[in-house]
N, C-alpha and C. Protein backbone atom coordinates (compact mmCIF):
# COMPACT_ATOMS: atom_id res chain seq x y z
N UNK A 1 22.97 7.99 6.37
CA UNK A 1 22.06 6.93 5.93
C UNK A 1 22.75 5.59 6.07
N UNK A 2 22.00 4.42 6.87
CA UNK A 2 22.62 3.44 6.84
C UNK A 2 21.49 2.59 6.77
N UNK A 3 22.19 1.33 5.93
CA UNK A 3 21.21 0.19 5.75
C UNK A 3 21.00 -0.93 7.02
N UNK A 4 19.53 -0.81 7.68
CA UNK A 4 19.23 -1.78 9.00
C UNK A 4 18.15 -2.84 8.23
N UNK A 5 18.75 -3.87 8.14
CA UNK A 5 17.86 -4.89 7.92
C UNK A 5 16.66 -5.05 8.69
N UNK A 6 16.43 -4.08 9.93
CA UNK A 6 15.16 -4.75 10.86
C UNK A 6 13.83 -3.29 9.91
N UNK A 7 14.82 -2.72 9.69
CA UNK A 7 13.86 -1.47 9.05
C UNK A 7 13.72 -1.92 8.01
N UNK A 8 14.43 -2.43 7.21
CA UNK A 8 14.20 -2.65 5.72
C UNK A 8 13.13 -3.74 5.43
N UNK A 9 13.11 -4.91 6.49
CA UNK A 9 11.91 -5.87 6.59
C UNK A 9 10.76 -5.62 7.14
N UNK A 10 10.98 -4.99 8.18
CA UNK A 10 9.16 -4.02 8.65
C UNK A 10 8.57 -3.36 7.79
N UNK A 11 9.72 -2.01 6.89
CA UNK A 11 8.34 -1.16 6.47
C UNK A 11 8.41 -2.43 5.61
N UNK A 12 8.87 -3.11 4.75
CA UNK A 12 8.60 -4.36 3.87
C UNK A 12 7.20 -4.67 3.56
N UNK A 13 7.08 -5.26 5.25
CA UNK A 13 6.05 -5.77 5.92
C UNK A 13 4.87 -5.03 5.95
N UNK A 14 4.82 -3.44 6.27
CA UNK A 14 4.17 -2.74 6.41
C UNK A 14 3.59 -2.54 5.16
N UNK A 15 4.76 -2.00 3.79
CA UNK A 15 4.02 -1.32 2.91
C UNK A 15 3.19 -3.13 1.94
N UNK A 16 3.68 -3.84 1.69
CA UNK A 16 3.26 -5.43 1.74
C UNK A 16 1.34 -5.55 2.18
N UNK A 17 1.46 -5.12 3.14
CA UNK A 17 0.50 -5.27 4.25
C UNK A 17 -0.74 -4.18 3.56
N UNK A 18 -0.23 -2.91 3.52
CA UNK A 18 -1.09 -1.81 2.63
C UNK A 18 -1.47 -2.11 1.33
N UNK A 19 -0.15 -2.35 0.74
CA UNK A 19 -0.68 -2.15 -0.84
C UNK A 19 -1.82 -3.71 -0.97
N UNK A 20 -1.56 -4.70 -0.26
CA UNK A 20 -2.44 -6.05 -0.17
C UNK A 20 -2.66 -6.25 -1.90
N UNK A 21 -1.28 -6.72 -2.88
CA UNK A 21 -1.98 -6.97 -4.32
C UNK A 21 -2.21 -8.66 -3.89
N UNK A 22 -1.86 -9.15 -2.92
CA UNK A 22 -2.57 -10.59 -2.84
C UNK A 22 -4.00 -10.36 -3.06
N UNK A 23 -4.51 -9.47 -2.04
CA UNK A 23 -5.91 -9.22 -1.82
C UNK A 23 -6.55 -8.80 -2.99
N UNK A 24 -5.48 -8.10 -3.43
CA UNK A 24 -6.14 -7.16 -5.05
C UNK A 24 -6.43 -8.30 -6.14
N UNK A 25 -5.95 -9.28 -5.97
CA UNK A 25 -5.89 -9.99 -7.38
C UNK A 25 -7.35 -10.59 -7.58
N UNK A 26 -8.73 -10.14 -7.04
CA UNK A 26 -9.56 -10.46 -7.54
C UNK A 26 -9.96 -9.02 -8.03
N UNK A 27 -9.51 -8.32 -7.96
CA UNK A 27 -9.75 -7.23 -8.55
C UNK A 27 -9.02 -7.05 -9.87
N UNK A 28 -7.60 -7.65 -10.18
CA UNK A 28 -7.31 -7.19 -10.89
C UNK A 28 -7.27 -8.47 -12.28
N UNK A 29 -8.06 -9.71 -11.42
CA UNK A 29 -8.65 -10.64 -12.38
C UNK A 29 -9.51 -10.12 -13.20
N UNK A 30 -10.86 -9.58 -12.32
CA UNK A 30 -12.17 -8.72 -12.40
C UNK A 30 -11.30 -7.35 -13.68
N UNK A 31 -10.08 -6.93 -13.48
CA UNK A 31 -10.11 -5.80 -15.04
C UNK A 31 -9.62 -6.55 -16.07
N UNK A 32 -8.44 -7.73 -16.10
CA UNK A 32 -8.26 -8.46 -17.01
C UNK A 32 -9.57 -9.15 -18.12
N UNK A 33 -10.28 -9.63 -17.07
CA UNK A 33 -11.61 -9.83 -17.82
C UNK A 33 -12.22 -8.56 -18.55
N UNK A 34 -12.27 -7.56 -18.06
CA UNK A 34 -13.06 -6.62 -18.93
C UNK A 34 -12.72 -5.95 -19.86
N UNK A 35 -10.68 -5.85 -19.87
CA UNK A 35 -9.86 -5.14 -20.91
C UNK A 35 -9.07 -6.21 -21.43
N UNK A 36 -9.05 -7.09 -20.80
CA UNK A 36 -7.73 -8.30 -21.81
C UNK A 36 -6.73 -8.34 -21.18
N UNK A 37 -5.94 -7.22 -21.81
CA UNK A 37 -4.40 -7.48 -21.35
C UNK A 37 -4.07 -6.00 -20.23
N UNK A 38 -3.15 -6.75 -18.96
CA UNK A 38 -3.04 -5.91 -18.13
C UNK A 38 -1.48 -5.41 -18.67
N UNK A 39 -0.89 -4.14 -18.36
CA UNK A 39 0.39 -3.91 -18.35
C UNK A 39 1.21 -4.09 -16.98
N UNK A 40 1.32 -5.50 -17.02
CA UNK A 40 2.15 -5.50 -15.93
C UNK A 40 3.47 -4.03 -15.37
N UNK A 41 4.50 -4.31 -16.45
CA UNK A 41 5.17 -3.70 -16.34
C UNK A 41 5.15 -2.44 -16.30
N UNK A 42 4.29 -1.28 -16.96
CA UNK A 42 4.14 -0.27 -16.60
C UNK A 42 3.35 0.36 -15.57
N UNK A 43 2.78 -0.75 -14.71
CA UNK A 43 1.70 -0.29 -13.43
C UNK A 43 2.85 -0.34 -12.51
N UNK A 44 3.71 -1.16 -12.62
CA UNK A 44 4.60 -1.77 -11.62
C UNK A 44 5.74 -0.38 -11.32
N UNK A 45 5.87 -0.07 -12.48
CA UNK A 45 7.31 0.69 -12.97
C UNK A 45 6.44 2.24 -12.47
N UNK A 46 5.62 2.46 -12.96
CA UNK A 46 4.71 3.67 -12.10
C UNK A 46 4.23 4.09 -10.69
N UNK A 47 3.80 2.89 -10.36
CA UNK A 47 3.88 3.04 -8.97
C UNK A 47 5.35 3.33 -8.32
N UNK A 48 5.88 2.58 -8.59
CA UNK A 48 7.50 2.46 -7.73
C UNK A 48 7.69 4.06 -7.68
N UNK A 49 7.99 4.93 -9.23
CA UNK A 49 8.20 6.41 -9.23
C UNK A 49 6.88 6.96 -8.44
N UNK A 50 5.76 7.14 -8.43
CA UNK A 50 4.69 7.92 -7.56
C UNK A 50 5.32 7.82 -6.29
N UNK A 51 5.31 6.14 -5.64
CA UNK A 51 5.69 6.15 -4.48
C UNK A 51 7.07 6.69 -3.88
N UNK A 52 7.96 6.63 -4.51
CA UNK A 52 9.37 7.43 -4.27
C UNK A 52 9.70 8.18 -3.80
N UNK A 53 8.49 8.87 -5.22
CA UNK A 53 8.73 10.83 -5.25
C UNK A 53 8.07 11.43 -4.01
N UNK A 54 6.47 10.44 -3.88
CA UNK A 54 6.13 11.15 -2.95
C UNK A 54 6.80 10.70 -1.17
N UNK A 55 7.62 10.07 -1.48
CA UNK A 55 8.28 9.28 0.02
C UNK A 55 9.23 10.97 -0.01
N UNK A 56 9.82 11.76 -1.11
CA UNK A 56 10.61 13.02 -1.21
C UNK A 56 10.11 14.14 -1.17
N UNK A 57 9.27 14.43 -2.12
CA UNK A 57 8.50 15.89 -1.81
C UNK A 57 7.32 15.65 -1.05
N UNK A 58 6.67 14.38 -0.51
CA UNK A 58 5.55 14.34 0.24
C UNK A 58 5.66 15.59 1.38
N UNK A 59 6.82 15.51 2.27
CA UNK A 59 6.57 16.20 3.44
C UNK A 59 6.79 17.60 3.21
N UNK A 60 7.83 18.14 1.99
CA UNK A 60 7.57 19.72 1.31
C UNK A 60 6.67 19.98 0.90
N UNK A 61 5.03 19.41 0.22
CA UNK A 61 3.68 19.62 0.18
C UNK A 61 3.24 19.33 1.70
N UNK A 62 3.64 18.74 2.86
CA UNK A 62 2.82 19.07 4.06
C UNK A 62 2.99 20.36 4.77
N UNK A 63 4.96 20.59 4.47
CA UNK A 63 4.69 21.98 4.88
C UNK A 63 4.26 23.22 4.26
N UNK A 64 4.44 22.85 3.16
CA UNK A 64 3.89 23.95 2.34
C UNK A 64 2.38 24.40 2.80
N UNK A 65 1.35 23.54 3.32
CA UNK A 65 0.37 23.27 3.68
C UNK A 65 0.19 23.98 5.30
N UNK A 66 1.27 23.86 5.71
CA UNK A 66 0.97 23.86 7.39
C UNK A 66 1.01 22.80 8.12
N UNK A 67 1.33 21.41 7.69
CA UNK A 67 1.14 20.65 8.88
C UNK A 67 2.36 19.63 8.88
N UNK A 68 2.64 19.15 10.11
CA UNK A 68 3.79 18.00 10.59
C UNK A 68 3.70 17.07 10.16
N UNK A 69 4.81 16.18 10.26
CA UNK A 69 4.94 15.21 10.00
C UNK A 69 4.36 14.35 10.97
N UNK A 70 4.31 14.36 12.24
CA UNK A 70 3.26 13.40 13.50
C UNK A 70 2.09 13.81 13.09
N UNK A 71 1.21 14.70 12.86
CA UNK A 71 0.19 15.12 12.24
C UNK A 71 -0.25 14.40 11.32
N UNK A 72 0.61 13.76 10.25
CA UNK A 72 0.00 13.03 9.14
C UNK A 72 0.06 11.98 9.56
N UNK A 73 1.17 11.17 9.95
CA UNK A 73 1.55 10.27 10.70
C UNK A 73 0.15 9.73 11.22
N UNK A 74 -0.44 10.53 12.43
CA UNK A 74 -1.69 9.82 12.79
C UNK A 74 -3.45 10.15 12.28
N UNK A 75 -3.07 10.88 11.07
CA UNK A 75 -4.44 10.78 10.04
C UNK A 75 -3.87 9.64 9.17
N UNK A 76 -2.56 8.88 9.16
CA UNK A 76 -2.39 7.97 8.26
C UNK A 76 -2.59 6.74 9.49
N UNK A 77 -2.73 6.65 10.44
CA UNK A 77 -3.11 5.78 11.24
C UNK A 77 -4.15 5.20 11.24
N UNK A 78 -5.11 6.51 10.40
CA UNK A 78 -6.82 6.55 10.54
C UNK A 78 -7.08 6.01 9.57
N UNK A 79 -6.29 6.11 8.14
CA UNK A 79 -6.81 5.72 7.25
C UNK A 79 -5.98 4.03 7.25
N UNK A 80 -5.18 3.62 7.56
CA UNK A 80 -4.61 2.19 7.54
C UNK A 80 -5.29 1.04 8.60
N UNK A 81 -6.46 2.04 9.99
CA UNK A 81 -7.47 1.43 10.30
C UNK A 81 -8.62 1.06 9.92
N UNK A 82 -8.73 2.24 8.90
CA UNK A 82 -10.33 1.82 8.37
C UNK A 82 -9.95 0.63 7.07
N UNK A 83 -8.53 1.06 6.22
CA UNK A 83 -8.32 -0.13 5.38
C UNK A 83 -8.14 -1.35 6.28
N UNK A 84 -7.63 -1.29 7.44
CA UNK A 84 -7.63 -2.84 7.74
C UNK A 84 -9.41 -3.21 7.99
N UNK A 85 -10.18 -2.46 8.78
CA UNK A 85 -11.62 -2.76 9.08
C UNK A 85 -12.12 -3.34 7.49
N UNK A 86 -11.94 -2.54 6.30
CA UNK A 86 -12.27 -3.34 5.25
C UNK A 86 -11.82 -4.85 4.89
N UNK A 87 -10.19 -4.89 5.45
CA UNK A 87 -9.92 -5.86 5.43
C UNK A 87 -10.51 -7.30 5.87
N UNK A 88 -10.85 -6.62 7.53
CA UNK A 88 -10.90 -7.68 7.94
C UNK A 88 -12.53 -8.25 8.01
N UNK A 89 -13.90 -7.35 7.58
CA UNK A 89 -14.40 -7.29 7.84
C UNK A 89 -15.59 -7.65 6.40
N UNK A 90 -14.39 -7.74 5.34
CA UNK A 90 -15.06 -7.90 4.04
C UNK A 90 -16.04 -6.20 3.73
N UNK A 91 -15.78 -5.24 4.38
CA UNK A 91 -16.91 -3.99 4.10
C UNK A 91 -16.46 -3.54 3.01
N UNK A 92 -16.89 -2.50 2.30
CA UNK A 92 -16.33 -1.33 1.66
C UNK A 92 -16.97 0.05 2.05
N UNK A 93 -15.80 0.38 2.36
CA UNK A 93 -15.92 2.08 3.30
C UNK A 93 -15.78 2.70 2.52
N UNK A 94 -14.77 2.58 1.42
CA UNK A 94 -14.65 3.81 0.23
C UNK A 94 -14.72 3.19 -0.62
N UNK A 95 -15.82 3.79 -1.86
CA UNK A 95 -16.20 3.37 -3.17
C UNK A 95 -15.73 4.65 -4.15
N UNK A 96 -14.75 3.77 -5.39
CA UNK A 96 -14.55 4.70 -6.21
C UNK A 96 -15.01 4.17 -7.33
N UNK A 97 -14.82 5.17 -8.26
CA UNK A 97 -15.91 4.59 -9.57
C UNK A 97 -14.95 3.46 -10.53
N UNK A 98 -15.99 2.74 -11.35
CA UNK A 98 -15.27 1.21 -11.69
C UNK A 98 -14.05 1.87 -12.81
N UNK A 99 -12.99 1.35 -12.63
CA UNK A 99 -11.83 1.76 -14.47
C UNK A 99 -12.68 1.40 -15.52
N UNK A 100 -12.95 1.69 -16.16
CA UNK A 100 -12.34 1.70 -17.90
C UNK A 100 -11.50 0.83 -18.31
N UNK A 101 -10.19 0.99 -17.74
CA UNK A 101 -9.16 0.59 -18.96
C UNK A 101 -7.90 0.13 -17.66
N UNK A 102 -7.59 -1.39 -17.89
CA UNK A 102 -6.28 -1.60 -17.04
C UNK A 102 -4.91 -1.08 -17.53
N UNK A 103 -4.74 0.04 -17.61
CA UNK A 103 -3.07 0.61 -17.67
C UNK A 103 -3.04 1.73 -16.71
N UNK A 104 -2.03 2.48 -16.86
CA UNK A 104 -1.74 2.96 -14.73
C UNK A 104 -2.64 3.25 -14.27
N UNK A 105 -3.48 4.21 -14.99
CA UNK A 105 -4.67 5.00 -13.92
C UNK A 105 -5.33 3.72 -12.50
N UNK A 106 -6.24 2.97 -12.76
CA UNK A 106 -6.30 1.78 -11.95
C UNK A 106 -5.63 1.14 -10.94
N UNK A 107 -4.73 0.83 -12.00
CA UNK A 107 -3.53 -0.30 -11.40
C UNK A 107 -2.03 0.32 -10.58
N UNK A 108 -1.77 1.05 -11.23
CA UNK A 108 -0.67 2.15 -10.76
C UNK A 108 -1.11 2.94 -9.44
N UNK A 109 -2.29 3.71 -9.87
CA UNK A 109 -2.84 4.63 -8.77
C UNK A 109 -4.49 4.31 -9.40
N UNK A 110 -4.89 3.99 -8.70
CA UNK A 110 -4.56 3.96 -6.94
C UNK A 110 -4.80 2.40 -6.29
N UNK A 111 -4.74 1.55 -7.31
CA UNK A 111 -4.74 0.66 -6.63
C UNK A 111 -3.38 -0.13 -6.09
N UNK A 112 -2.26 0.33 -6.82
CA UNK A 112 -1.05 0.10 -6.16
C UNK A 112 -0.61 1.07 -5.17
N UNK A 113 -0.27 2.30 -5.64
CA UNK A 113 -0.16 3.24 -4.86
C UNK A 113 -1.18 4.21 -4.89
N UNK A 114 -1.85 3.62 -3.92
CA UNK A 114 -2.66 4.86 -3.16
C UNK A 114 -2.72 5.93 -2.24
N UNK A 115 -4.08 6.31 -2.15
CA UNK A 115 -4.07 7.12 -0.43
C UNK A 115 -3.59 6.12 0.70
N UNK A 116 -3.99 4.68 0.96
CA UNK A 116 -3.50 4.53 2.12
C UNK A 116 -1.43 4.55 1.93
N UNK A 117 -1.13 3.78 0.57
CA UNK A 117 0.34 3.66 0.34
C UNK A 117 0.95 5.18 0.93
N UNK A 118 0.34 6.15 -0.12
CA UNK A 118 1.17 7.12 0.17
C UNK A 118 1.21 7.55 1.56
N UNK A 119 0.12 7.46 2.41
CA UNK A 119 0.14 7.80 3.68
C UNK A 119 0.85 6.95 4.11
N UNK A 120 1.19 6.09 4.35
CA UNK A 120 1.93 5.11 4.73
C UNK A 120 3.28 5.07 4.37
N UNK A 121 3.34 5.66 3.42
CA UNK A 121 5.26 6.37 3.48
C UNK A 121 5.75 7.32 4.19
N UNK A 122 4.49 8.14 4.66
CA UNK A 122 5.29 9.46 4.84
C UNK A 122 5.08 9.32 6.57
N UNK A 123 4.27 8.53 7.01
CA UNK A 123 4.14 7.57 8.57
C UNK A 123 5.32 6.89 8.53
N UNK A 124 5.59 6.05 8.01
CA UNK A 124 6.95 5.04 8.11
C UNK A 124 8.23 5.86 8.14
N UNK A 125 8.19 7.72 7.05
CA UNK A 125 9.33 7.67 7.36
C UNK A 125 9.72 8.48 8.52
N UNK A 126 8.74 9.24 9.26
CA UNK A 126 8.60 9.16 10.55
C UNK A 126 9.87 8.61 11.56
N UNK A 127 10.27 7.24 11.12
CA UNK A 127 10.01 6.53 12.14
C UNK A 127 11.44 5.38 11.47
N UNK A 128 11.75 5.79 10.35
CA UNK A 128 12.42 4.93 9.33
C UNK A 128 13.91 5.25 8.70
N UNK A 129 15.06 5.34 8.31
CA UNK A 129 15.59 5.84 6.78
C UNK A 129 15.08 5.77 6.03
N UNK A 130 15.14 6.78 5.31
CA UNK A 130 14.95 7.17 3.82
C UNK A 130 15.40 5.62 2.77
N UNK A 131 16.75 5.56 3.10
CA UNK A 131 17.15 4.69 2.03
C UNK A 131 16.59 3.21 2.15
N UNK A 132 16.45 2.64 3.63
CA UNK A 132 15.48 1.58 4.07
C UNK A 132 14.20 1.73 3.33
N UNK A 133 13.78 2.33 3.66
CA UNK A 133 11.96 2.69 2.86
C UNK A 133 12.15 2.79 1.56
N UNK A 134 13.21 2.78 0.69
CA UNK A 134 13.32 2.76 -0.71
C UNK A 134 13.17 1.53 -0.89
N UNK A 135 14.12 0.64 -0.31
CA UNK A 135 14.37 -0.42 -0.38
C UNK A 135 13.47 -1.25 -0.62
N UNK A 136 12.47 -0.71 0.59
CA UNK A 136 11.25 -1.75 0.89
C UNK A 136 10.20 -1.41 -0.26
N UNK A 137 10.26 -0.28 -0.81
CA UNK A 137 9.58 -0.05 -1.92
C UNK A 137 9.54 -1.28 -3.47
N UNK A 138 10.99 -1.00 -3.52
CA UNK A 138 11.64 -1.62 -4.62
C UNK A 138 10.78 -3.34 -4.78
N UNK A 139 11.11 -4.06 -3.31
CA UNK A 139 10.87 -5.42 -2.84
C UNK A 139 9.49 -5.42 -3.33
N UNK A 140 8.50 -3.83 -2.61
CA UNK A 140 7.55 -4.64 -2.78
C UNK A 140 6.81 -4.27 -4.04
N UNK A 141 7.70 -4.08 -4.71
CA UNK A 141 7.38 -4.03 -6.50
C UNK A 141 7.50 -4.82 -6.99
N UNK A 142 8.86 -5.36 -7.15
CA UNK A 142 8.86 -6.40 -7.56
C UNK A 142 7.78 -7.80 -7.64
N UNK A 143 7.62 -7.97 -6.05
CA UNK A 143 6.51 -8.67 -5.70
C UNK A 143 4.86 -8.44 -6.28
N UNK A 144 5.16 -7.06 -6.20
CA UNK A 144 4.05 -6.77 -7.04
C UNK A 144 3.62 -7.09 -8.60
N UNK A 145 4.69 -6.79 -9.25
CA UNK A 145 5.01 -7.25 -10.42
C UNK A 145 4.72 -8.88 -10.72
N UNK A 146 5.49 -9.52 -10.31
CA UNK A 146 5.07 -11.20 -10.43
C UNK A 146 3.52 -11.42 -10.13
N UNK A 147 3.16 -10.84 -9.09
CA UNK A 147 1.98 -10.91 -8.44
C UNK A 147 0.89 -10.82 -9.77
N UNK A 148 0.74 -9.56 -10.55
CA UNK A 148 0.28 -9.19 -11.72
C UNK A 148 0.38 -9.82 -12.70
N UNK A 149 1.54 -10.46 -12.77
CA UNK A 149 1.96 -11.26 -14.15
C UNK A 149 1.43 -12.54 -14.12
N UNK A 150 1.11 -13.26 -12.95
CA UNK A 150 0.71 -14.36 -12.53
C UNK A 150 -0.36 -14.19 -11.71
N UNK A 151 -1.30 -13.46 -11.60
CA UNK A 151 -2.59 -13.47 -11.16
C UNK A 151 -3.81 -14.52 -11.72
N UNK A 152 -4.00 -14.67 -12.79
CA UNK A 152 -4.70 -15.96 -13.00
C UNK A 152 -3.79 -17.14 -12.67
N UNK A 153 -2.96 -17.41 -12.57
CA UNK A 153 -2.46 -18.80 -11.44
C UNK A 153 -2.83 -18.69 -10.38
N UNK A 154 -2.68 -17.94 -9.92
CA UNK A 154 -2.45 -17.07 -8.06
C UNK A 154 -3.75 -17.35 -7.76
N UNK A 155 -5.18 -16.91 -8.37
CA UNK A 155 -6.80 -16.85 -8.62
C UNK A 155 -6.85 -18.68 -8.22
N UNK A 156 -6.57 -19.46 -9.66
CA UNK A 156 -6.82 -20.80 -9.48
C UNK A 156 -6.23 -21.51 -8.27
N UNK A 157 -5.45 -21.66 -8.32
CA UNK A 157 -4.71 -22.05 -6.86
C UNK A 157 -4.69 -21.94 -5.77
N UNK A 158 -5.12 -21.09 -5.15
CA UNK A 158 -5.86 -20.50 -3.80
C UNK A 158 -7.30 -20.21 -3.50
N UNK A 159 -8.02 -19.78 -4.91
CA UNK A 159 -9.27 -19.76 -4.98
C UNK A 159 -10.02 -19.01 -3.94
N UNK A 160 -11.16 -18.84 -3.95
CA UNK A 160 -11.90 -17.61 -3.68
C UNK A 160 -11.45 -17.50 -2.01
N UNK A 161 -11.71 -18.74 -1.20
CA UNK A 161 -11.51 -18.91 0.09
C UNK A 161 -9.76 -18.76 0.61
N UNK A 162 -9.08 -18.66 -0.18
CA UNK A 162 -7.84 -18.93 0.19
C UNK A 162 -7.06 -17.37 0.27
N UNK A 163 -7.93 -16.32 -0.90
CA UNK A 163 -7.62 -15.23 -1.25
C UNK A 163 -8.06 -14.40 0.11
N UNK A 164 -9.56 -14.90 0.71
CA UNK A 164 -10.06 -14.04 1.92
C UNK A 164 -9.31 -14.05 3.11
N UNK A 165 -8.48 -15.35 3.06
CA UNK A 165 -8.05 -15.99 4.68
C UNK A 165 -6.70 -14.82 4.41
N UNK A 166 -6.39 -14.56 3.51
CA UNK A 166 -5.06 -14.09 3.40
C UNK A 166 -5.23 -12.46 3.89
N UNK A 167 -6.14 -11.93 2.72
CA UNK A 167 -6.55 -10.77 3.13
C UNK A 167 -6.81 -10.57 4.19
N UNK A 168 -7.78 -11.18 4.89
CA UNK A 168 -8.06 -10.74 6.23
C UNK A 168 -6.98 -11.19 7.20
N UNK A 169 -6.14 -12.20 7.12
CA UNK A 169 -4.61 -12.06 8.36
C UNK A 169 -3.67 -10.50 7.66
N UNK A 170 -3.77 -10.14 6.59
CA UNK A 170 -3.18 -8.99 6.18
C UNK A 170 -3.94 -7.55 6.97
N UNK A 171 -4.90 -7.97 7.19
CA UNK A 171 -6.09 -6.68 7.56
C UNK A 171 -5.79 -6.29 9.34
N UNK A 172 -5.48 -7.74 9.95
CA UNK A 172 -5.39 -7.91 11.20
C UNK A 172 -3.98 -7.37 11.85
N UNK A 173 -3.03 -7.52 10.47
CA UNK A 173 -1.64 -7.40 10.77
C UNK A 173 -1.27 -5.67 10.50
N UNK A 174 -2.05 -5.21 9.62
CA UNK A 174 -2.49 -3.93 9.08
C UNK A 174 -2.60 -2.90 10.47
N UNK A 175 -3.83 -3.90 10.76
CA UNK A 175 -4.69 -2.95 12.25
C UNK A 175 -3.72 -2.49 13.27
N UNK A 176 -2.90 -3.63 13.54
CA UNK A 176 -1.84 -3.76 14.98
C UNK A 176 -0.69 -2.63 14.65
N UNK A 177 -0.34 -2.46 12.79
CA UNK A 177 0.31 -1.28 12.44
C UNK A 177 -0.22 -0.03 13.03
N UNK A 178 -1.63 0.36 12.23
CA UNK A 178 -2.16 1.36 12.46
C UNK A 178 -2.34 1.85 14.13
N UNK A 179 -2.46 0.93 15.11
CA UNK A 179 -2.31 1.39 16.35
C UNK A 179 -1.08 1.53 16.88
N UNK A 180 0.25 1.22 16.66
CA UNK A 180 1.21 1.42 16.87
C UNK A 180 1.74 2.85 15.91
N UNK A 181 1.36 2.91 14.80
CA UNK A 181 1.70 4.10 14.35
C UNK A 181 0.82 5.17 14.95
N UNK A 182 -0.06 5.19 15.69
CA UNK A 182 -0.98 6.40 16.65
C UNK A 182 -0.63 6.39 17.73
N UNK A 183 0.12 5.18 18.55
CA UNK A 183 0.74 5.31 19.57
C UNK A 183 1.98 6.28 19.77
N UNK A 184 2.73 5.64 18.68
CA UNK A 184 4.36 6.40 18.38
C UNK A 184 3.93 7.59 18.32
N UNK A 185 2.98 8.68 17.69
CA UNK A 185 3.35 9.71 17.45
C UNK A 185 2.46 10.85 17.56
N UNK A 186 1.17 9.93 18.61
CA UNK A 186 0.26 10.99 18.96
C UNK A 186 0.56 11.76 20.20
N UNK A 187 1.71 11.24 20.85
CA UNK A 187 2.69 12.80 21.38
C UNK A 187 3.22 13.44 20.74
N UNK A 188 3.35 13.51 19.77
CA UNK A 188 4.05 14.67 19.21
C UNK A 188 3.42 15.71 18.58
N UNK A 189 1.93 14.96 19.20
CA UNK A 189 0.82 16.75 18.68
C UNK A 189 0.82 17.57 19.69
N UNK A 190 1.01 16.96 20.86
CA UNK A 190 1.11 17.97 22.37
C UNK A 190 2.53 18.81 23.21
């Protein structure tokens, strides 16, 4: 295991790009309003462990299952295209039912770490170190974290138009992932 700064700033970039809490923060304005107080710190601190663990036993539940790692690799291609098409396109392709209550369930999973996150670890590590992809985890917790803690600043300051322009260059930058991750490794089904 060795530490490459060009890996450690891509998946960065990549998982950054997925989890989109820039994008989220009208969403997670939208639960502050309906519950009060968000737990920053324990959505933050939850995700990081979900995402980890499953960056470790993810691929011992694929084989356990029957299937490869290029195999997921490019059903996680599929799903980081249709999240960017939401992205970029303002749609919603997948509707889940509204939270209740802002502490992890929501915020943790799945709106930090989700289906596309987790797919998106176990694609990156494909292609990655292990200890790089931790890394980039960590970063983009942190980020995440402030992000949460300061979301009504973040809201006023950029405002409704400023939040879309972002999302959607995130959606675009998303897309160019998702075809490069189907490129890399849709030989390795044949």
């Amino acid at each position: 295991m060795e530490l490459n700064l060009r890996e450690i700033s891509s998946a960065t970039m990549i998982l950054f790009a997925v989890i989109d809490i820039v994008g989220s923060v009208p969403i997670v304005i939208g639960l502050r309003q309906k519950v009060g107080h968000i737990q920053s710190e324990k959505a933050s601190v939850v995700a990081a462990i979900i995402m980890i663990a499953f960056l470790f036993i993810g691929e011992e539940i694929l084989k356990l299952i029957g299937i490869d790692v290029n195999s997921f690799a490019v059903a996680g291609s599929f799903v980081l295209f249709f999240l960017a098409i939401e992205m970029i396109l303002g749609v919603t392709l997948y509707k889940d039912e509204a939270p209740e209550s802002a502490s992890v369930v929501p915020l943790a999973f799945p709106l930090i770490a989700g289906a596309g996150t987790l797919t998106t670890l176990l694609s990156i590590r494909a292609e990655y170190q292990v200890i790089n992809i931790i890394i980039a985890i960590i970063l983009n917790i942190i980020f995440v974290y402030i992000v949460l803690k300061s979301s009504p600043r973040i809201a006023r300051v950029m405002g409704r138009g400023g939040l879309s322009v972002i999302r959607k260059v995130f959606g675009v930058i998303l897309l160019a992932i998702a075809v490069k991750l189907f490129a890399t490794n849709v030989n390795g089904l044949f």
